[in-house]
Protein backbone atom coordinates (compact mmCIF):
# COMPACT_ATOMS: atom_id res chain seq x y z
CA UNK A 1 0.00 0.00 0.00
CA UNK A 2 1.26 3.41 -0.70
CA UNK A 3 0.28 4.95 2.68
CA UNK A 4 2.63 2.50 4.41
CA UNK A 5 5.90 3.28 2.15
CA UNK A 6 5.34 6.81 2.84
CA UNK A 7 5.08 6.02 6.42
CA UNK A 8 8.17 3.63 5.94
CA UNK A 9 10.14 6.32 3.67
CA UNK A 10 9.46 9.84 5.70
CA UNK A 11 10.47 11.70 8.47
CA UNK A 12 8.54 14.16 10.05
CA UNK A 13 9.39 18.06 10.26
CA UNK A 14 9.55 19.04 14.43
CA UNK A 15 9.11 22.87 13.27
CA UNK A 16 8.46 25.15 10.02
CA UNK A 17 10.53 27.44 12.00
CA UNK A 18 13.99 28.58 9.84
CA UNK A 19 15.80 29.40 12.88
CA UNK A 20 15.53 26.12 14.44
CA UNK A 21 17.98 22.84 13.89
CA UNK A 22 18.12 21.42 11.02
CA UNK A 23 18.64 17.82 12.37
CA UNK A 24 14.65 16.63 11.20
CA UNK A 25 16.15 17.80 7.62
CA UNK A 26 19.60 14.85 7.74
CA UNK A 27 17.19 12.26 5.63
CA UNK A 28 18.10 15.05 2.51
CA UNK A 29 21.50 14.89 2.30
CA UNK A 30 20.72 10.80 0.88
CA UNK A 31 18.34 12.30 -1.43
CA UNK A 32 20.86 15.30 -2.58
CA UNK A 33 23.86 12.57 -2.76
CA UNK A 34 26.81 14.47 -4.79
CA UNK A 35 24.15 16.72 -7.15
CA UNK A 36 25.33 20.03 -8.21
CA UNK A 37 21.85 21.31 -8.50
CA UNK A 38 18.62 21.04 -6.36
CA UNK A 39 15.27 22.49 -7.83
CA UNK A 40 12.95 23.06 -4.81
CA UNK A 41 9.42 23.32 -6.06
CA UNK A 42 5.85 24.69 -4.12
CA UNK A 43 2.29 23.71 -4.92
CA UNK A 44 1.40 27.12 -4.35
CA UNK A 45 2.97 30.66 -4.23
CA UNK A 46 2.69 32.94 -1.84
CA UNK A 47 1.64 30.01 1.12
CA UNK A 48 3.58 30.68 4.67
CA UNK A 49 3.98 27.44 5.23
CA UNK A 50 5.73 26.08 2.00
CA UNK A 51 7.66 29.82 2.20
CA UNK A 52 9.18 28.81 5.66
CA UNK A 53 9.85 25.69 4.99
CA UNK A 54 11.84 26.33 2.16
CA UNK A 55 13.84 28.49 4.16
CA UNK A 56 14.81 25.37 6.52
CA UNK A 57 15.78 23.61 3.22
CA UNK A 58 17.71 26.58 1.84
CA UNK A 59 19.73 26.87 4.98
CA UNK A 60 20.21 23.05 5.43
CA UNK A 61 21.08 22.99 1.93
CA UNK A 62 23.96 26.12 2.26
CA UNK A 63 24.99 25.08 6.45
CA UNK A 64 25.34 21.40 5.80
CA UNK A 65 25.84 20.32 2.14
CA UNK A 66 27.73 23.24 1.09
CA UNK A 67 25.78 24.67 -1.78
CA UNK A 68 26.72 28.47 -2.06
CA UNK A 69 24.04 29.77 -4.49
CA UNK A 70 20.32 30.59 -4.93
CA UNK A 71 18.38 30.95 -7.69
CA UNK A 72 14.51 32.07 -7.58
CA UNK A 73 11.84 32.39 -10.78
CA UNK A 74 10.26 35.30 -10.92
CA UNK A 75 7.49 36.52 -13.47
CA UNK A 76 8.76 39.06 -16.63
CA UNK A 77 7.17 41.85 -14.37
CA UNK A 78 9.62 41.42 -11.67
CA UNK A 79 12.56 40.90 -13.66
CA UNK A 80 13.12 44.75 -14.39
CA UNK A 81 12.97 45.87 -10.69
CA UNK A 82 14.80 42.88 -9.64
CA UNK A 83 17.47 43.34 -12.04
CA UNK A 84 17.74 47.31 -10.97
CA UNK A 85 18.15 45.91 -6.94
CA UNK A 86 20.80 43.29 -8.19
CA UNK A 87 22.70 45.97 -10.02
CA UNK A 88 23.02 47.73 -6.75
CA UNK A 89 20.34 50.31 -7.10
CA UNK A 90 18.26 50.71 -3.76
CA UNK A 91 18.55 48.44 -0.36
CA UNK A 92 16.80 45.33 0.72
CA UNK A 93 13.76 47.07 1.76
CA UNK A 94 13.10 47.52 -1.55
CA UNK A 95 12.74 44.56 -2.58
CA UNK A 96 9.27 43.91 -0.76
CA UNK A 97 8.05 46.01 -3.97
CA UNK A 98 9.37 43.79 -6.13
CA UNK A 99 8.04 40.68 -4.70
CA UNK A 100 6.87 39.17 -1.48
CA UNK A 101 8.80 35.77 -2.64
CA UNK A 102 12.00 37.83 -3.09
CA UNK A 103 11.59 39.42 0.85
CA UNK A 104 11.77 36.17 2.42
């Protein structure tokens, strides 16, 4: 049954909280193994939940396997604004107009 490989294959979260250990997050590094890239997909933008745990997997991700760069998609309306901030024009509060995605 699918329900019991799940059950047999996961490992809870303890928190959605980013500034708490990452231990609950140790299953990834099998899953990562020696990849050079790791796409991290939502089911839906713009929920707090998937936003914050992201986060945890972003900093488990940079803390314990190393990787030292992020990449986010953004929509063609964003780009120009975002490209602006990244060229060193304005400070990080700015980029809450840009996007909410991009403040987090």
């Amino acid at each position: 049954m699918l329900a019991d490989w799940f059950r047999e294959h996961s490992t809870p979260l303890t928190t959605l909280d980013p500034q708490q250990p990452l231990d609950d997050l140790e299953g990834l590094r099998e899953i990562i193994g020696d990849a050079r890239v790791v796409a991290i997909g939502e089911g839906a933008h713009f929920v707090e939940e998937f936003s914050r745990a992201r986060q945890r997997v972003l900093r488990f991700l940079a803390e314990r396997c190393g990787f030292t760069v992020f990449a986010m998609e953004f929509g063609f309306s964003e780009a120009f604004p975002l490209d602006r901030w990244l060229q060193g024009e304005g400070d990080d509060g700015d980029l809450t107009s840009v996007s909410r995605a991009a403040a987090e």
